[in-house]
C-alpha atoms as a PDB file:
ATOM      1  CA  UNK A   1     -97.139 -24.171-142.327  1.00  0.00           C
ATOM      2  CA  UNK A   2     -99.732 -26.325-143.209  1.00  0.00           C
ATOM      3  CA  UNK A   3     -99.406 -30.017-141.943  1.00  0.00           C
ATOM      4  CA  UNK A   4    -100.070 -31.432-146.031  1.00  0.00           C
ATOM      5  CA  UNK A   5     -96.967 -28.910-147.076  1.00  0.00           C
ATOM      6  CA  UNK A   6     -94.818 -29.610-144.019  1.00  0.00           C
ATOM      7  CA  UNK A   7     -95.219 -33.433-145.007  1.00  0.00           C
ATOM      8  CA  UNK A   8     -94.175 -33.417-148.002  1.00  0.00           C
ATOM      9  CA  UNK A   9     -91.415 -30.785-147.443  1.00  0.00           C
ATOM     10  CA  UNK A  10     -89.938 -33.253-145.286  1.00  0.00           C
ATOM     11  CA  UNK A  11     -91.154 -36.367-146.691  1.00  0.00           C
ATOM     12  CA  UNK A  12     -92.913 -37.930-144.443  1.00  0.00           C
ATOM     13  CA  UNK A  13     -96.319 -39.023-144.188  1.00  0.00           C
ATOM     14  CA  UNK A  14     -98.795 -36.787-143.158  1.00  0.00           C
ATOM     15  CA  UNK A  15    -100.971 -39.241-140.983  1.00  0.00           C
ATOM     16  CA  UNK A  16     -97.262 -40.334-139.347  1.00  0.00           C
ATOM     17  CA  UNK A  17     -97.037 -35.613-138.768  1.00  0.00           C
ATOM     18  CA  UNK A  18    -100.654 -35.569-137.036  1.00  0.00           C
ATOM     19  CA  UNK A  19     -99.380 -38.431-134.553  1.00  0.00           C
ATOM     20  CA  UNK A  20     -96.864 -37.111-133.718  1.00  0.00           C
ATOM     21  CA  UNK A  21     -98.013 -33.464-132.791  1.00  0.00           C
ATOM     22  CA  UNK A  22    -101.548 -34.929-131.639  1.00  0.00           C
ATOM     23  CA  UNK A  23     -99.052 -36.987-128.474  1.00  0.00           C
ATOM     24  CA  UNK A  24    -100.809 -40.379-130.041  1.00  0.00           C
ATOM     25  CA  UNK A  25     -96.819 -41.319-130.850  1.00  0.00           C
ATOM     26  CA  UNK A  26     -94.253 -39.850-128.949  1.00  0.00           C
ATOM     27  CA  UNK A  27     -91.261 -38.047-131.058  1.00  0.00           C
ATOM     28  CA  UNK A  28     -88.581 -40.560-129.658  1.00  0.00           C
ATOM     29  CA  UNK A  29     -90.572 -43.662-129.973  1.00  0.00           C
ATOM     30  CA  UNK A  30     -90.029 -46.435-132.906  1.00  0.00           C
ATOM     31  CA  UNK A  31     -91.878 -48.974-134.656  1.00  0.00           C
ATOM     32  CA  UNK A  32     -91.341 -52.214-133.023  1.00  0.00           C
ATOM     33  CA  UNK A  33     -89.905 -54.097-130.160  1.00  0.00           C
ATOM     34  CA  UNK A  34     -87.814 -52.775-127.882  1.00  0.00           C
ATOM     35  CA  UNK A  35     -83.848 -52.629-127.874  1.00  0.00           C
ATOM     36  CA  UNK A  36     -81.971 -55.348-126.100  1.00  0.00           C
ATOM     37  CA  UNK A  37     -79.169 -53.274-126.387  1.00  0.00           C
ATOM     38  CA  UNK A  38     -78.630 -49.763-125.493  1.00  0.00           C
ATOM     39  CA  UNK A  39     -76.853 -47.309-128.110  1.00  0.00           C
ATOM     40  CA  UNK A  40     -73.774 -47.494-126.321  1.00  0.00           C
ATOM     41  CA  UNK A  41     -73.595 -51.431-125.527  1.00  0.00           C
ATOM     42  CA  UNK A  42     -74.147 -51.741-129.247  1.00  0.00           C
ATOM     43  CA  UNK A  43     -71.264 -49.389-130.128  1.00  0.00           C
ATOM     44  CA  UNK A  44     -68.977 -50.994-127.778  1.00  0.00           C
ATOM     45  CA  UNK A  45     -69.756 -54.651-129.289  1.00  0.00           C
ATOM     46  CA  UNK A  46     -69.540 -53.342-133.230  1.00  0.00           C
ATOM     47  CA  UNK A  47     -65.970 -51.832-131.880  1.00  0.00           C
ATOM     48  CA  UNK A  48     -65.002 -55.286-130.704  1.00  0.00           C
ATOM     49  CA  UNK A  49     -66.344 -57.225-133.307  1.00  0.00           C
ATOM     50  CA  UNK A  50     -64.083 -54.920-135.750  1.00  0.00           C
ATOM     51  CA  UNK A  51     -60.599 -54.894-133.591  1.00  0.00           C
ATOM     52  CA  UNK A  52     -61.405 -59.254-133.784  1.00  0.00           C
ATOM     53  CA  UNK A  53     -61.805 -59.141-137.625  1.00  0.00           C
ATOM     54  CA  UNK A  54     -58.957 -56.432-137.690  1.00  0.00           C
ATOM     55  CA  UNK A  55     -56.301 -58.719-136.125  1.00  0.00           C
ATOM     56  CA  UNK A  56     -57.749 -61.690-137.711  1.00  0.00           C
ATOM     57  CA  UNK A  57     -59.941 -62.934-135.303  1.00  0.00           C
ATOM     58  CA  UNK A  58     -63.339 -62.591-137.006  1.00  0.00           C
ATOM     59  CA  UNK A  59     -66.478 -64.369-134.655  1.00  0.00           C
ATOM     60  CA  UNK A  60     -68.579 -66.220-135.471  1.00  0.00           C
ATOM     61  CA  UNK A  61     -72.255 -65.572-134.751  1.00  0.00           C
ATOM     62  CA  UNK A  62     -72.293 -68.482-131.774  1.00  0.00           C
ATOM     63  CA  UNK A  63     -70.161 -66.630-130.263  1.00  0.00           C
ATOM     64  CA  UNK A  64     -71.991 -63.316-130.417  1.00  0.00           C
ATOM     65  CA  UNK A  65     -75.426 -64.924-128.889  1.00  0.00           C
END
């Protein structure tokens, strides 16, 4: 498939396709700066946040930093 076609078959941009298969960006990398939190540490601290708010205990962002 032609890199143009396989573009906009996915929707992405074709400069953003050459990147990636050229190694200039790697497939798992993101714009940005890095994570402070892993995928799991965030899960775990959106699952607290909830059981607070569910038994009527929401926080308050102080208390989150």
């Amino acid at each position: 498939m032609l890199k143009k076609k396989a573009a906009d078959t996915f929707g992405i941009l074709r400069t953003t396709l050459i990147d990636k298969l050229s190694g200039k960006s790697s497939l798992g990398s993101s714009p940005g700066i890095a994570a402070v939190l892993t995928q799991a540490e965030e899960q775990v601290l959106i699952d607290y946040c909830k059981k607070c708010a569910r038994i009527g205990y929401p926080l308050k962002r102080h208390q989150l930093l």
